[in-house]
PDB file of N, CA and C in Angstrom:
ATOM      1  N   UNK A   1      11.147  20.148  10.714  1.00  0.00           N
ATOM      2  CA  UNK A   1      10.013  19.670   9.949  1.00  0.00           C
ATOM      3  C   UNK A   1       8.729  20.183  10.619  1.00  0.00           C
ATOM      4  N   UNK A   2       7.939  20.647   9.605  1.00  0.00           N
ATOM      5  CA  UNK A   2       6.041  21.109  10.415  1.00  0.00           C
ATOM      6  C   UNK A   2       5.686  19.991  10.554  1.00  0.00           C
ATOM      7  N   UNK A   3       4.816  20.128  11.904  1.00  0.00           N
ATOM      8  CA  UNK A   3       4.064  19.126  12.172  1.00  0.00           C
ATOM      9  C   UNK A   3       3.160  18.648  11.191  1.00  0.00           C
ATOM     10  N   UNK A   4       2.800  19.634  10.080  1.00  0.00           N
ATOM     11  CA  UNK A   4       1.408  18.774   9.117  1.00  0.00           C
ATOM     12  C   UNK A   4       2.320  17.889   8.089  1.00  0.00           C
ATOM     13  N   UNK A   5       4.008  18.707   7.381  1.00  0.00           N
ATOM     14  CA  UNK A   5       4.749  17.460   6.850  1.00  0.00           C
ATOM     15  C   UNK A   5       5.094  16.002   7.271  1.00  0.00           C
ATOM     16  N   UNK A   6       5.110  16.526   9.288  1.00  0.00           N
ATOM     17  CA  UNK A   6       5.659  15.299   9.799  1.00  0.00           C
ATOM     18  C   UNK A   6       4.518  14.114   9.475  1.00  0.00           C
ATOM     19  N   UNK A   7       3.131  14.113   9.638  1.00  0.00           N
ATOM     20  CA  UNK A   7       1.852  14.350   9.782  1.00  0.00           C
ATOM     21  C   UNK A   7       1.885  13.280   7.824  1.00  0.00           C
ATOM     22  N   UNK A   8       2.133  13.731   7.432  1.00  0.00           N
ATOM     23  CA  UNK A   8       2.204  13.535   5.560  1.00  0.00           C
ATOM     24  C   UNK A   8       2.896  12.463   5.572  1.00  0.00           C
ATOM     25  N   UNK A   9       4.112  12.276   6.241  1.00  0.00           N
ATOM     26  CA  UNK A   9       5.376  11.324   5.960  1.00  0.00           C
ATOM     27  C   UNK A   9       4.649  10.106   6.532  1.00  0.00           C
ATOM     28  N   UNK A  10       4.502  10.281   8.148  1.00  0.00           N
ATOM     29  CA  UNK A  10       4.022   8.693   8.507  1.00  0.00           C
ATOM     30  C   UNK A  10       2.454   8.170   8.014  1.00  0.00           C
ATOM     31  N   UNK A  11       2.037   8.876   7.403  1.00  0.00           N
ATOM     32  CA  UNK A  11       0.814   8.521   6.881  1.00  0.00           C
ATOM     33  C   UNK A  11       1.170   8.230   5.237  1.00  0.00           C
ATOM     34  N   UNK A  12       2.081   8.471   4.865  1.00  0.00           N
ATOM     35  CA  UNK A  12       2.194   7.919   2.935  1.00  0.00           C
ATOM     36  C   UNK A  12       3.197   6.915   3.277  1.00  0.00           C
ATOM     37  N   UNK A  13       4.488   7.547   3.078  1.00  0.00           N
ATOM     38  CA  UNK A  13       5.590   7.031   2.950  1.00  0.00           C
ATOM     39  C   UNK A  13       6.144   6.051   3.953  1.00  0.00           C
ATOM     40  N   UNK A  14       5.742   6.423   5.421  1.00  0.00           N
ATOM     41  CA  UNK A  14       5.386   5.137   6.178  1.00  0.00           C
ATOM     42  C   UNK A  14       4.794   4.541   6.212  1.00  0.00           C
ATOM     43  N   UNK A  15       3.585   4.278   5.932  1.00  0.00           N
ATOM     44  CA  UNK A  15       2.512   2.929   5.949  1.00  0.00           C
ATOM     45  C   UNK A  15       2.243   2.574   4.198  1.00  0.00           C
ATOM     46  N   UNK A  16       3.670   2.297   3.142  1.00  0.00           N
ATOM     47  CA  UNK A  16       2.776   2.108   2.096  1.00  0.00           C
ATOM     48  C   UNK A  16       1.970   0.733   1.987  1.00  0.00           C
ATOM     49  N   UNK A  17       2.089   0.027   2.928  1.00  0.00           N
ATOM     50  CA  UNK A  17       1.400  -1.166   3.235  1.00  0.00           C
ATOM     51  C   UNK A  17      -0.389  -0.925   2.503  1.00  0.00           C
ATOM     52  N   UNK A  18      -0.612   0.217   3.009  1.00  0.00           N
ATOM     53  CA  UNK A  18      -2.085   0.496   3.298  1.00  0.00           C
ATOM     54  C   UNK A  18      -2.090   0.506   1.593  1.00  0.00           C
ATOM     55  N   UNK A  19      -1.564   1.628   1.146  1.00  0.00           N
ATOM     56  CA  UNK A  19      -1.738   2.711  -0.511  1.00  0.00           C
ATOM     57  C   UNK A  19      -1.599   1.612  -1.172  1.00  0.00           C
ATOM     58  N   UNK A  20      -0.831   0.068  -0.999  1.00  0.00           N
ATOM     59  CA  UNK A  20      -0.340  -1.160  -1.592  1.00  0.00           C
ATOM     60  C   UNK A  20      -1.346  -1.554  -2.541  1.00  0.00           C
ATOM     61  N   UNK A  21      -2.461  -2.295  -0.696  1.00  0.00           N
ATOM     62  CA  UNK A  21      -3.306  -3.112  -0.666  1.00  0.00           C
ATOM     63  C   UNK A  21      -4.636  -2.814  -1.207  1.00  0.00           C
ATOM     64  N   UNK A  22      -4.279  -0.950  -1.120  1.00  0.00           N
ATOM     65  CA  UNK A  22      -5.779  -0.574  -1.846  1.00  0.00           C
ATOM     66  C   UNK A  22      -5.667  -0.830  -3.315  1.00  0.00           C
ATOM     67  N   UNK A  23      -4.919  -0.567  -4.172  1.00  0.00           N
ATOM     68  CA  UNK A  23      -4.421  -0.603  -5.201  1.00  0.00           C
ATOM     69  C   UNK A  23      -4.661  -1.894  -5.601  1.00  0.00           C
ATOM     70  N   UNK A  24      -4.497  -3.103  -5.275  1.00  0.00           N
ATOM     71  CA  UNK A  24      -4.551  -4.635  -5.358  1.00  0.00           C
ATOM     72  C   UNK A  24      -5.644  -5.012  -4.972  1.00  0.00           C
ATOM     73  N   UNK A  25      -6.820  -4.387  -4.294  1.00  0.00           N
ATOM     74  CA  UNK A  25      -7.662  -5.020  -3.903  1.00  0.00           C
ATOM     75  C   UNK A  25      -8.545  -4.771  -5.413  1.00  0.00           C
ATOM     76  N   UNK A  26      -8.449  -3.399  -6.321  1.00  0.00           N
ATOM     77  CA  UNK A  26      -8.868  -3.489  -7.493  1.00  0.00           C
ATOM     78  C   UNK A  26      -8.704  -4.004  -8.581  1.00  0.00           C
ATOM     79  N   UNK A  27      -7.161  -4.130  -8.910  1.00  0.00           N
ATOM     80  CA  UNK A  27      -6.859  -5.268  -9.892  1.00  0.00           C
ATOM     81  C   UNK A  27      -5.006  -5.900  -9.467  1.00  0.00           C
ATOM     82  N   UNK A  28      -4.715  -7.097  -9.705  1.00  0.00           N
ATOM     83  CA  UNK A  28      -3.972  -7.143 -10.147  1.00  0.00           C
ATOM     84  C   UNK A  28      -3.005  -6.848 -10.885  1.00  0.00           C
ATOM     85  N   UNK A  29      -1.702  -6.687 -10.277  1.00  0.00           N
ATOM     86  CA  UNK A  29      -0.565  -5.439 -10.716  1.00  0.00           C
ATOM     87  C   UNK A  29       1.560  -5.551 -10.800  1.00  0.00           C
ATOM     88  N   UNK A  30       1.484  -5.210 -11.936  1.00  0.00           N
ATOM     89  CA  UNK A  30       2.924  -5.579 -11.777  1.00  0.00           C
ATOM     90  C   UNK A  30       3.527  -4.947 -11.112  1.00  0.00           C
ATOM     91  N   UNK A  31       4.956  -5.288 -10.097  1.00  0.00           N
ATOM     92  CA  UNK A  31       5.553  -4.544  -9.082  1.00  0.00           C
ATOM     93  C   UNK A  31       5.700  -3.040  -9.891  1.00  0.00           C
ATOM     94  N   UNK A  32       6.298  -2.791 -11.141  1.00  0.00           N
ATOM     95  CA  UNK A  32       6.883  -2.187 -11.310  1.00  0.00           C
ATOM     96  C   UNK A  32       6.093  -0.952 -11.700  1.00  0.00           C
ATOM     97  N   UNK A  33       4.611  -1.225 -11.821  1.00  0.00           N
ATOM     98  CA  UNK A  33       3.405  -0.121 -11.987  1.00  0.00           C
ATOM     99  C   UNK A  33       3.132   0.248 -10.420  1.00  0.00           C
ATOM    100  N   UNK A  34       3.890  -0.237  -9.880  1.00  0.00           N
ATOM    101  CA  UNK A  34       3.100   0.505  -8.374  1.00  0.00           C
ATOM    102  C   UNK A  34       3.234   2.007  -7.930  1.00  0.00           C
ATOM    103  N   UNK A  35       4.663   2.203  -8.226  1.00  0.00           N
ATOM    104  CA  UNK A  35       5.275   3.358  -7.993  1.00  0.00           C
ATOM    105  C   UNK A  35       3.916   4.649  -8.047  1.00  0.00           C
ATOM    106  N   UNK A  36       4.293   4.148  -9.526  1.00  0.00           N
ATOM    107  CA  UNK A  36       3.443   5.461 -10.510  1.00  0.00           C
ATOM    108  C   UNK A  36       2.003   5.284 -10.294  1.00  0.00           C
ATOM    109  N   UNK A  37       0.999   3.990  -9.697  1.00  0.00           N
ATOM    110  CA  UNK A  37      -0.069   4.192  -9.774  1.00  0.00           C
ATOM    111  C   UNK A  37      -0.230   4.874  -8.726  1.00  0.00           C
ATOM    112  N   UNK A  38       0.725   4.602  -7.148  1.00  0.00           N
ATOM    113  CA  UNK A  38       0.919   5.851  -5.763  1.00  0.00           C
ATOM    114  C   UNK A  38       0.620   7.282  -6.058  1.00  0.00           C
ATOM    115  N   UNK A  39       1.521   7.359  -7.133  1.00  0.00           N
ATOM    116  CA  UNK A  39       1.756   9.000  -7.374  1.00  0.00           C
ATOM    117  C   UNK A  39       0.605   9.354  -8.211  1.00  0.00           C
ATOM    118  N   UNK A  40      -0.265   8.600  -8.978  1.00  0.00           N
ATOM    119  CA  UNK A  40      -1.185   9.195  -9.640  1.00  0.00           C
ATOM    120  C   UNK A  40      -2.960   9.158  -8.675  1.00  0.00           C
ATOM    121  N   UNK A  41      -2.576   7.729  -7.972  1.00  0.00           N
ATOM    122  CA  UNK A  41      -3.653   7.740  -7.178  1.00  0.00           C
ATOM    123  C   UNK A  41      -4.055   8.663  -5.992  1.00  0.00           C
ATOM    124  N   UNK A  42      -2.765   8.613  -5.217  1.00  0.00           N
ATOM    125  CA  UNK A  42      -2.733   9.479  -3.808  1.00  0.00           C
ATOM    126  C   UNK A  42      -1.982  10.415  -3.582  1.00  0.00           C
ATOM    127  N   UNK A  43      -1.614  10.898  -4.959  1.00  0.00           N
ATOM    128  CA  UNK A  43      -0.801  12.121  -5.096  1.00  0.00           C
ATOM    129  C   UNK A  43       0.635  12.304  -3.962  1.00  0.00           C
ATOM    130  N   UNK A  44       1.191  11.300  -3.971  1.00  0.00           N
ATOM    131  CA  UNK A  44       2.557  11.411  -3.341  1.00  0.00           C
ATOM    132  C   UNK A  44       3.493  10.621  -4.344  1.00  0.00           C
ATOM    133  N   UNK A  45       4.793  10.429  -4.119  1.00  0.00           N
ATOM    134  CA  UNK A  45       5.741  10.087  -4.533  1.00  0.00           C
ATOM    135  C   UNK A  45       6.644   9.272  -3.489  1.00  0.00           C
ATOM    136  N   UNK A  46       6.351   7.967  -4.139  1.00  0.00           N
ATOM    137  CA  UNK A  46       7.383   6.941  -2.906  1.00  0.00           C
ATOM    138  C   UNK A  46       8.713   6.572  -3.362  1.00  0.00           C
ATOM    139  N   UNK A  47       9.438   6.434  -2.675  1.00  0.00           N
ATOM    140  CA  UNK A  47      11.123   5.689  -3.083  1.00  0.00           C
ATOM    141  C   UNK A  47      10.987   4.894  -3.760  1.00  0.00           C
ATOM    142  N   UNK A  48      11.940   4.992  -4.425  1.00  0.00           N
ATOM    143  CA  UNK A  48      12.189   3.573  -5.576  1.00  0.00           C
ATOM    144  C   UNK A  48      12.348   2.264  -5.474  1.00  0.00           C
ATOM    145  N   UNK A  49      12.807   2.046  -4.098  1.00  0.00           N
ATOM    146  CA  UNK A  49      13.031   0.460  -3.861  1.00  0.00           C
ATOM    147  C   UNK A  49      12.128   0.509  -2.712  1.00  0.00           C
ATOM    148  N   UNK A  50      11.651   1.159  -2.243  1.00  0.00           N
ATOM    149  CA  UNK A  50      10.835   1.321  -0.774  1.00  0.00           C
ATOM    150  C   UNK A  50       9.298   0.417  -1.006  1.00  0.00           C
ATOM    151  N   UNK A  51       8.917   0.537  -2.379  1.00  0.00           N
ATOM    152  CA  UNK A  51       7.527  -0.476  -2.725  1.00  0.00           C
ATOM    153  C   UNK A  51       7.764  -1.444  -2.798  1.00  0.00           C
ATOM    154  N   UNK A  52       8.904  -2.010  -3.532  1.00  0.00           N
ATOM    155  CA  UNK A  52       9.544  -3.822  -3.494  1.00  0.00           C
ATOM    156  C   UNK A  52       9.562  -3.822  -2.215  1.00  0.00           C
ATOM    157  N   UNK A  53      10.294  -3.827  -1.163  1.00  0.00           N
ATOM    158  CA  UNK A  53      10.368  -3.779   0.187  1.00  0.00           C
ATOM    159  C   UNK A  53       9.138  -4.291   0.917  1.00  0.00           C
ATOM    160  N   UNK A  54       8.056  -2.893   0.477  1.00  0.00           N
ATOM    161  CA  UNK A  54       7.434  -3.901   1.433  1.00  0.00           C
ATOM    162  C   UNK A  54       6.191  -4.791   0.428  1.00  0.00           C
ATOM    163  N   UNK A  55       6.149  -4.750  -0.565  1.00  0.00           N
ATOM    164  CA  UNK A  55       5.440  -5.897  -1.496  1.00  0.00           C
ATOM    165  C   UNK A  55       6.451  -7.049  -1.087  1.00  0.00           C
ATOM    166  N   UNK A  56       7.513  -7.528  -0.812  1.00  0.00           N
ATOM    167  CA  UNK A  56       8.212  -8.358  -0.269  1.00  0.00           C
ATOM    168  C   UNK A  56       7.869  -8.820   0.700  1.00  0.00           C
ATOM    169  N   UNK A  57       7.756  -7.531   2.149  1.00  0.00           N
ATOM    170  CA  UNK A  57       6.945  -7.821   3.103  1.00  0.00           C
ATOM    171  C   UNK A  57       5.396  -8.625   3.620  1.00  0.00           C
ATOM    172  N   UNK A  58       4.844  -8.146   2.327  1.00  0.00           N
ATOM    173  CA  UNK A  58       3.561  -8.144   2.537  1.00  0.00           C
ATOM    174  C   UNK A  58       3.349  -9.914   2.095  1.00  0.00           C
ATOM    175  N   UNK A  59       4.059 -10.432   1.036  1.00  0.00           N
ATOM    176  CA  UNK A  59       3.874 -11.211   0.310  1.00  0.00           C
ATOM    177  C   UNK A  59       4.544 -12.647   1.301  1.00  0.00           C
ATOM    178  N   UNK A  60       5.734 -11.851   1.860  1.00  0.00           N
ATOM    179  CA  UNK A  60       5.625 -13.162   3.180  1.00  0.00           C
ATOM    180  C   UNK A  60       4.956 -13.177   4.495  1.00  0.00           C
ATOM    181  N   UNK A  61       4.243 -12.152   4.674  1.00  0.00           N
ATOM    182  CA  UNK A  61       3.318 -12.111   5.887  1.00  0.00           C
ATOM    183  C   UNK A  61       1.682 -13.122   4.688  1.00  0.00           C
ATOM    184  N   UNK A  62       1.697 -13.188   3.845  1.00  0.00           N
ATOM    185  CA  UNK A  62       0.450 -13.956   3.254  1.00  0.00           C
ATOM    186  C   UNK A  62      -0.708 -12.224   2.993  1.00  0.00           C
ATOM    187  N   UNK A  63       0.051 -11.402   2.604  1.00  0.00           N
ATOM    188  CA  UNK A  63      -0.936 -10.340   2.494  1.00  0.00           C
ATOM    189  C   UNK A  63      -1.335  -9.866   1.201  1.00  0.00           C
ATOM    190  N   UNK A  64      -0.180 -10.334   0.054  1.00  0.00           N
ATOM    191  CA  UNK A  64      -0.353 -10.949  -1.174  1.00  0.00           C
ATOM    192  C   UNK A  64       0.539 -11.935  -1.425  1.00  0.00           C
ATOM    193  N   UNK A  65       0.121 -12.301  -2.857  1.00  0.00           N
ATOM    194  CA  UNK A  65       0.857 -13.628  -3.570  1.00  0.00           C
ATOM    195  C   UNK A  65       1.179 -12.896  -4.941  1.00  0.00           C
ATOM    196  N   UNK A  66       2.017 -13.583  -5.579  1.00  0.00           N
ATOM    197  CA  UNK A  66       2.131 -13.223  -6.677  1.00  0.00           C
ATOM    198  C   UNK A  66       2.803 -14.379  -7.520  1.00  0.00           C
ATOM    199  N   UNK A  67       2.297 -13.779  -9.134  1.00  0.00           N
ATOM    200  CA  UNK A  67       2.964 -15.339  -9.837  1.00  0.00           C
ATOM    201  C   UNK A  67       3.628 -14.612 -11.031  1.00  0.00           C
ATOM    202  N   UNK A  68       4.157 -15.268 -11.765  1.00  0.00           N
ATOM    203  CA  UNK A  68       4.406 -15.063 -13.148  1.00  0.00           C
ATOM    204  C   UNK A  68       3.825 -15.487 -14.384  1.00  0.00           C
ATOM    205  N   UNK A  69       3.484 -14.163 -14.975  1.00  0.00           N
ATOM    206  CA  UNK A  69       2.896 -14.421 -16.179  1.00  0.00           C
ATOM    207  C   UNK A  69       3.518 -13.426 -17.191  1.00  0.00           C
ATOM    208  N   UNK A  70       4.219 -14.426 -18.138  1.00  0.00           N
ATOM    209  CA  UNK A  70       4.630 -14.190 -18.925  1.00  0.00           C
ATOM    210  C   UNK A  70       5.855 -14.026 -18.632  1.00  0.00           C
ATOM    211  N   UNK A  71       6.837 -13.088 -18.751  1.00  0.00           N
ATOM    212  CA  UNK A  71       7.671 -13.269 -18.394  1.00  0.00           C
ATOM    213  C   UNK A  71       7.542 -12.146 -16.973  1.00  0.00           C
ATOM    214  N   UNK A  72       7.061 -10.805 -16.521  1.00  0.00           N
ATOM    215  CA  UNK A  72       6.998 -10.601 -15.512  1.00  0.00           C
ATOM    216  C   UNK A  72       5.834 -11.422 -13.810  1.00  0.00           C
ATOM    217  N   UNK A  73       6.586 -10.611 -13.422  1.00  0.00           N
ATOM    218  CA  UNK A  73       5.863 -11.366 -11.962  1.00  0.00           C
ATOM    219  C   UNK A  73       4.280  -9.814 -11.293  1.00  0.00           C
ATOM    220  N   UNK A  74       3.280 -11.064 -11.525  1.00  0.00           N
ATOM    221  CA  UNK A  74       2.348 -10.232 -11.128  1.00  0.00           C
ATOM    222  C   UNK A  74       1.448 -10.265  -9.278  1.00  0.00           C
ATOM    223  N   UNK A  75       1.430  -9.591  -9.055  1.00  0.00           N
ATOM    224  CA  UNK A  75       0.528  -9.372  -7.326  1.00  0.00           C
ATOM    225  C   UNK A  75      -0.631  -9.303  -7.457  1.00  0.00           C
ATOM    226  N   UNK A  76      -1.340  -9.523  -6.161  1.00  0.00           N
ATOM    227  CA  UNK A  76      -2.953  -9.406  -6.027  1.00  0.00           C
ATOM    228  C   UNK A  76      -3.260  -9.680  -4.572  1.00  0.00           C
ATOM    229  N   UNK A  77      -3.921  -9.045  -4.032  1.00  0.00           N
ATOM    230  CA  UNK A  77      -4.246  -9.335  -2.453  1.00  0.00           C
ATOM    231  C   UNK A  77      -4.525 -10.680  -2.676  1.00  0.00           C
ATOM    232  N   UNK A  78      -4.454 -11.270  -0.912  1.00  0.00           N
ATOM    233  CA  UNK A  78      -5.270 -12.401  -0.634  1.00  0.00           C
ATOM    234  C   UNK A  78      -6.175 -12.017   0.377  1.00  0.00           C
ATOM    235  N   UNK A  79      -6.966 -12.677   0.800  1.00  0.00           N
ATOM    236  CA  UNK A  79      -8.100 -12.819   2.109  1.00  0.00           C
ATOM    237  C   UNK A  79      -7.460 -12.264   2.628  1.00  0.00           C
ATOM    238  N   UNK A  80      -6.001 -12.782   3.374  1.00  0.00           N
ATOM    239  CA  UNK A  80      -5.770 -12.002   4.429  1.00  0.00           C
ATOM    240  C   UNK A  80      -5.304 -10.358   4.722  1.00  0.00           C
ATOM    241  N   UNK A  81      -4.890 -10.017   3.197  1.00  0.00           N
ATOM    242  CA  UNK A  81      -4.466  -8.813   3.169  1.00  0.00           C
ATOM    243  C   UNK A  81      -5.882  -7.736   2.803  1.00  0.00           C
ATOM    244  N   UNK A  82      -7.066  -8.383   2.217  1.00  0.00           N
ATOM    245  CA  UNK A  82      -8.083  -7.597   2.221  1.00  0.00           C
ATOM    246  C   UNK A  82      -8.805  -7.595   4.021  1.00  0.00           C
ATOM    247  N   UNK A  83      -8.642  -8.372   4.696  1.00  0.00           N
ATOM    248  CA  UNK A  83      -8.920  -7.929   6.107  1.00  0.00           C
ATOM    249  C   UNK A  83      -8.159  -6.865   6.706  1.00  0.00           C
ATOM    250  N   UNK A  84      -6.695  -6.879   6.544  1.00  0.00           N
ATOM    251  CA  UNK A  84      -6.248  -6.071   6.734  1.00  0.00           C
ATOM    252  C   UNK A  84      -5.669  -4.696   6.711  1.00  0.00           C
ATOM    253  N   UNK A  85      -6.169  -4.664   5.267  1.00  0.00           N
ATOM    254  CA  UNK A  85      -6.841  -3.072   4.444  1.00  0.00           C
ATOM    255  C   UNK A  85      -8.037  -2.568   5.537  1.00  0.00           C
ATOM    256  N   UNK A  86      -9.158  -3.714   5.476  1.00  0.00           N
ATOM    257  CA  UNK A  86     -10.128  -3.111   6.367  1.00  0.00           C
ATOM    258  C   UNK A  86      -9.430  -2.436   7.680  1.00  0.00           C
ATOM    259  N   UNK A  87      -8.807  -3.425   8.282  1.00  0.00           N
ATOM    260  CA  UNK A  87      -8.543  -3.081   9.746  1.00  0.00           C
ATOM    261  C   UNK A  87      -7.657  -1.696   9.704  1.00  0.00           C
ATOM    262  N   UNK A  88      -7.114  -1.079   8.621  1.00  0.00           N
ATOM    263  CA  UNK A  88      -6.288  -0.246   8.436  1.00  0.00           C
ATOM    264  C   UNK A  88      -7.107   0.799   8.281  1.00  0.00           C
ATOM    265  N   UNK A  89      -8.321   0.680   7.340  1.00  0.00           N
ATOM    266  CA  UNK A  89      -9.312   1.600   7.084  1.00  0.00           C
ATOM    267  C   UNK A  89      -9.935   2.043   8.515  1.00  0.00           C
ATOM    268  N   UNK A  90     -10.284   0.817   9.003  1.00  0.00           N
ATOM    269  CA  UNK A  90     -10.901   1.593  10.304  1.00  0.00           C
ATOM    270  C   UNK A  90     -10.386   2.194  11.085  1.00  0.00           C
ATOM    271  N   UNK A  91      -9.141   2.140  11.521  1.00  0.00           N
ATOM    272  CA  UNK A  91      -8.143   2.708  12.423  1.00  0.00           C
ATOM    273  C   UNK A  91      -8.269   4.269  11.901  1.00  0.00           C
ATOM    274  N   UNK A  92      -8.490   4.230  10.860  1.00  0.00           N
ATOM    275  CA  UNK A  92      -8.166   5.857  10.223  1.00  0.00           C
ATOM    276  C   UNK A  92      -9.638   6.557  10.534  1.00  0.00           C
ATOM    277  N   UNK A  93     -10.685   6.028  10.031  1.00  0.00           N
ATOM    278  CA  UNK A  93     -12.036   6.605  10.261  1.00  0.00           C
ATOM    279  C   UNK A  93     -12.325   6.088  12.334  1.00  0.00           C
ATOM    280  N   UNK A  94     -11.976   5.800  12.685  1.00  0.00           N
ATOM    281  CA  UNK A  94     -12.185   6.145  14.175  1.00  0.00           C
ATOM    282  C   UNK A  94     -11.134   7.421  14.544  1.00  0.00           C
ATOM    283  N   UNK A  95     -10.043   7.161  14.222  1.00  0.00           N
ATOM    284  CA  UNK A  95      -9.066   8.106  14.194  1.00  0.00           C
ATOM    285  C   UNK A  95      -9.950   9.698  13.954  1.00  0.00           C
ATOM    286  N   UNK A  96     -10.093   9.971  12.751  1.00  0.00           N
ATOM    287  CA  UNK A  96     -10.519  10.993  12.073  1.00  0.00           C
ATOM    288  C   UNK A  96     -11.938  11.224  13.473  1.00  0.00           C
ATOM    289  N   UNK A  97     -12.844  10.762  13.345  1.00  0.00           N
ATOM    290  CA  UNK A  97     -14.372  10.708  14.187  1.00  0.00           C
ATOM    291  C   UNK A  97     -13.542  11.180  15.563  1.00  0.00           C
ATOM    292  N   UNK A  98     -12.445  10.665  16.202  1.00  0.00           N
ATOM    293  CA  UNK A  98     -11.826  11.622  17.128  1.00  0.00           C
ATOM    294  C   UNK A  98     -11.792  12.840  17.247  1.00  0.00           C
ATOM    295  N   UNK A  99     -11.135  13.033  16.360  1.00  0.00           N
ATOM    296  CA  UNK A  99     -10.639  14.355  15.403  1.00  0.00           C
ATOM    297  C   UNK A  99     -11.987  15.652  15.852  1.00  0.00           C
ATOM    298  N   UNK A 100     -11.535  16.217  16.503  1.00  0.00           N
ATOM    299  CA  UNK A 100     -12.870  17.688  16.761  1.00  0.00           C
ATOM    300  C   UNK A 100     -12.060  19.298  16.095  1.00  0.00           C
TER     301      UNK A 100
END
């Protein structure tokens, strides 16, 4: 693997935590639109069960909630998961400001 693919992988497909929360911090969203809003937003393509996973994750760490309406089940950040978008954001822009 090149280092700029290796470079691609842990930054999409490993942290979709981050691509999640950005997505939710704008609207409220059914699991099953996440996939495709990834691939249209940030131009990658995530696994199929790999977004339930960690929307699962996230949702018992208190990083969203989600309810049902109607008959599907809908997500939306909470407080704590919009802090932690931030804290994710910054890690990347100090990161980058490294970067020479």
């Amino acid at each position: 693997m090149l280092p700029i693919e290796r470079l691609q992988k842990s930054n999409t497909i490993e942290n979709l935590w981050l691509y999640i929360l950005s997505l939710l911090k704008e609207q409220k969203i059914y699991s099953w639109e996440i996939p495709a809003m990834i691939e249209k937003t940030f131009k990658f393509k995530p696994g199929r069960i790999t977004p339930y996973r960690v929307l699962y994750r996230l949702e018992k760490g208190g990083f969203v909630k989600s309810k049902i309406e109607g008959r599907r089940r809908v997500y939306q950040i909470t407080e704590r998961g919009k802090k932690e978008l931030e804290l994710g954001k910054d890690f990347y822009k100090k990161l980058l400001k490294g970067l020479k």
